[in-house]
Protein backbone atom coordinates (compact mmCIF):
# COMPACT_ATOMS: atom_id res chain seq x y z
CA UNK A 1 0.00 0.00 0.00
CA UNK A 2 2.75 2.53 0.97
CA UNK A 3 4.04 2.09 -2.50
CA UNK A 4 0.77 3.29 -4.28
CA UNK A 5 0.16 5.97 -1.81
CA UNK A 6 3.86 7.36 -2.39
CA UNK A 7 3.06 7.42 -6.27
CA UNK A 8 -0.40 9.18 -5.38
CA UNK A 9 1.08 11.77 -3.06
CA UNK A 10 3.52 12.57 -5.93
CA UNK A 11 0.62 13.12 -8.25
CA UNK A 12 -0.61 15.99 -5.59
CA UNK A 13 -3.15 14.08 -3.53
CA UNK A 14 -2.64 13.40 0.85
CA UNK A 15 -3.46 9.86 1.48
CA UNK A 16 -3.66 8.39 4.76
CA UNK A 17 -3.73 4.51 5.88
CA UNK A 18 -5.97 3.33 8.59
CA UNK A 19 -4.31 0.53 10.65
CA UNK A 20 -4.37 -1.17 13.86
CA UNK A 21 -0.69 -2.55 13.47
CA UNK A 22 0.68 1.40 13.30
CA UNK A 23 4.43 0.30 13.76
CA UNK A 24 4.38 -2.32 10.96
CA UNK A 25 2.17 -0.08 8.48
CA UNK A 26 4.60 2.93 9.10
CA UNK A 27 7.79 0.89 8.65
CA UNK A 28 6.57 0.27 5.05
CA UNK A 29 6.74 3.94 4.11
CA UNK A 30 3.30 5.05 4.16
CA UNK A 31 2.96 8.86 3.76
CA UNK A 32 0.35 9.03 7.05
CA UNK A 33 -0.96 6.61 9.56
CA UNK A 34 -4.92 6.84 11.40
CA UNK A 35 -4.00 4.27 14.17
CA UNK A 36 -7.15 2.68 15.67
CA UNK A 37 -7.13 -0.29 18.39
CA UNK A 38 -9.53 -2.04 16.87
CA UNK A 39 -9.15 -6.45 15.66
CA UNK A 40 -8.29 -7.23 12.43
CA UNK A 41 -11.40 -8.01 11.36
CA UNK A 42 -13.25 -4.95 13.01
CA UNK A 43 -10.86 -2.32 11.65
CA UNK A 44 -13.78 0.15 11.13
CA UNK A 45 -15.82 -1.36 13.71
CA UNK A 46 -18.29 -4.26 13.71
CA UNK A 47 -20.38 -5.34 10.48
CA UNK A 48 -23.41 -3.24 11.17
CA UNK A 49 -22.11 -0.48 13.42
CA UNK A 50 -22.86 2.69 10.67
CA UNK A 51 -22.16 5.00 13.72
CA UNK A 52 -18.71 4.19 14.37
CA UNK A 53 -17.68 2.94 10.90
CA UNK A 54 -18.22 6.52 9.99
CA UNK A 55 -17.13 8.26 13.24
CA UNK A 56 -13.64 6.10 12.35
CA UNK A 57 -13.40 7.59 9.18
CA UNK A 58 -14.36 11.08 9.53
CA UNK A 59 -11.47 10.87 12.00
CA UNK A 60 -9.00 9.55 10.00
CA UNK A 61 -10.29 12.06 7.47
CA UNK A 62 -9.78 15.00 9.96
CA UNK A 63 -6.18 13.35 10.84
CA UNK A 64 -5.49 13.38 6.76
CA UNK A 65 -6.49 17.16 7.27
CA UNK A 66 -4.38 17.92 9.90
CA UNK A 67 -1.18 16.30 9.45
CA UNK A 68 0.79 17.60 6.91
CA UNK A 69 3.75 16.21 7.29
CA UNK A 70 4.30 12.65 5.65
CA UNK A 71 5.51 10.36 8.13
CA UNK A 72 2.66 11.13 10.70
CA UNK A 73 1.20 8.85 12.64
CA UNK A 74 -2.25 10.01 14.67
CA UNK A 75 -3.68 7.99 17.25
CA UNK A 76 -7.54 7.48 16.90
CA UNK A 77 -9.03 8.12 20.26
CA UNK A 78 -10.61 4.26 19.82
CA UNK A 79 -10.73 1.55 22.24
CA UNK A 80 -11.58 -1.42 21.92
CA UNK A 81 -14.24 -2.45 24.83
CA UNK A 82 -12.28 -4.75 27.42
CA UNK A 83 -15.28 -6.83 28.47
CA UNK A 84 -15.67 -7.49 24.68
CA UNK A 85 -14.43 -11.36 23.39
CA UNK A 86 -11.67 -10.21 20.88
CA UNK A 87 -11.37 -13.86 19.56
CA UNK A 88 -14.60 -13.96 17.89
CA UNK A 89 -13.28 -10.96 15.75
CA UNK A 90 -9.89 -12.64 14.91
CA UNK A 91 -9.80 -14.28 11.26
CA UNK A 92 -9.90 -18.32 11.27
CA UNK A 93 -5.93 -17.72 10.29
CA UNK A 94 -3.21 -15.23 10.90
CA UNK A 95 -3.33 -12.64 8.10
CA UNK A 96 -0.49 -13.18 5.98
CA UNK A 97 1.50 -10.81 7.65
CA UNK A 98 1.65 -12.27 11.07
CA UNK A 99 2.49 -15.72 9.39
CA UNK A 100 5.50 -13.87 7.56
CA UNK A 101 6.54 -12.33 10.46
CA UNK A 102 6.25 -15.33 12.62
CA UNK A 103 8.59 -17.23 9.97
CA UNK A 104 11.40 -14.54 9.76
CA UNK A 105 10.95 -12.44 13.75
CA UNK A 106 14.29 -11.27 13.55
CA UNK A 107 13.07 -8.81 10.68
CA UNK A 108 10.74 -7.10 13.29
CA UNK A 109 12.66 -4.55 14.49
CA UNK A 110 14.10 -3.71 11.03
CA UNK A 111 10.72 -2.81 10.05
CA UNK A 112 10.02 -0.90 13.03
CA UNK A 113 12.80 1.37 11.53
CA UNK A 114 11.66 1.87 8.78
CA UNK A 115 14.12 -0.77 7.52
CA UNK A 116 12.56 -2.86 4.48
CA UNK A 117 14.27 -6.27 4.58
């Protein structure tokens, strides 16, 4: 993704990413980063939830806004609720990500720098 967003921010556009894995999805070079602590397979919020699908984005929008410098991470003011089961949001399998990363964890903090292996 960071690699498409770089080619649209050269073209004159801001683009932000929303992730809940902030570290790994600013170590690939994305111009901007909405962080949200939300599962995997919640990122917006829960199938359904209109309310905070859109809340999430017109945040992220207003962080797109506000941050002008690339590089920026902003921290969504989203949580998660404790009491809630996360596992019954959780995909039947790692995303491909965490099974890469589980096969080479010495690359972890590499990408944390901003290091592409």
């Amino acid at each position: 993704m960071g690699l498409v967003q770089r080619e649209i921010e050269a073209a004159g556009f801001s683009t932000i990413s929303i992730s809940n894995v902030w570290e790994l999805t600013a170590s690939v070079g994305v111009p901007r980063v909405a962080a949200v602590e939300h599962p995997f397979s919640a990122l917006m919020g829960l199938p359904g939830d209109q309310a905070r699908q859109g809340d999430v984005l017109r945040l992220a929008l207003r962080a797109l806004a506000e941050a002008s410098e690339p590089g920026s991470v902003v921290h969504l003011p989203f949580r998660w609720p404790v009491d809630d089961d996360l596992d019954r949001y959780q995909p039947p399998e790692p995303p491909p990500i965490t099974q890469y990363l589980k096969r080479h964890i010495t690359q972890i903090p590499q990408l944390i720098r901003r290091e592409i292996p």
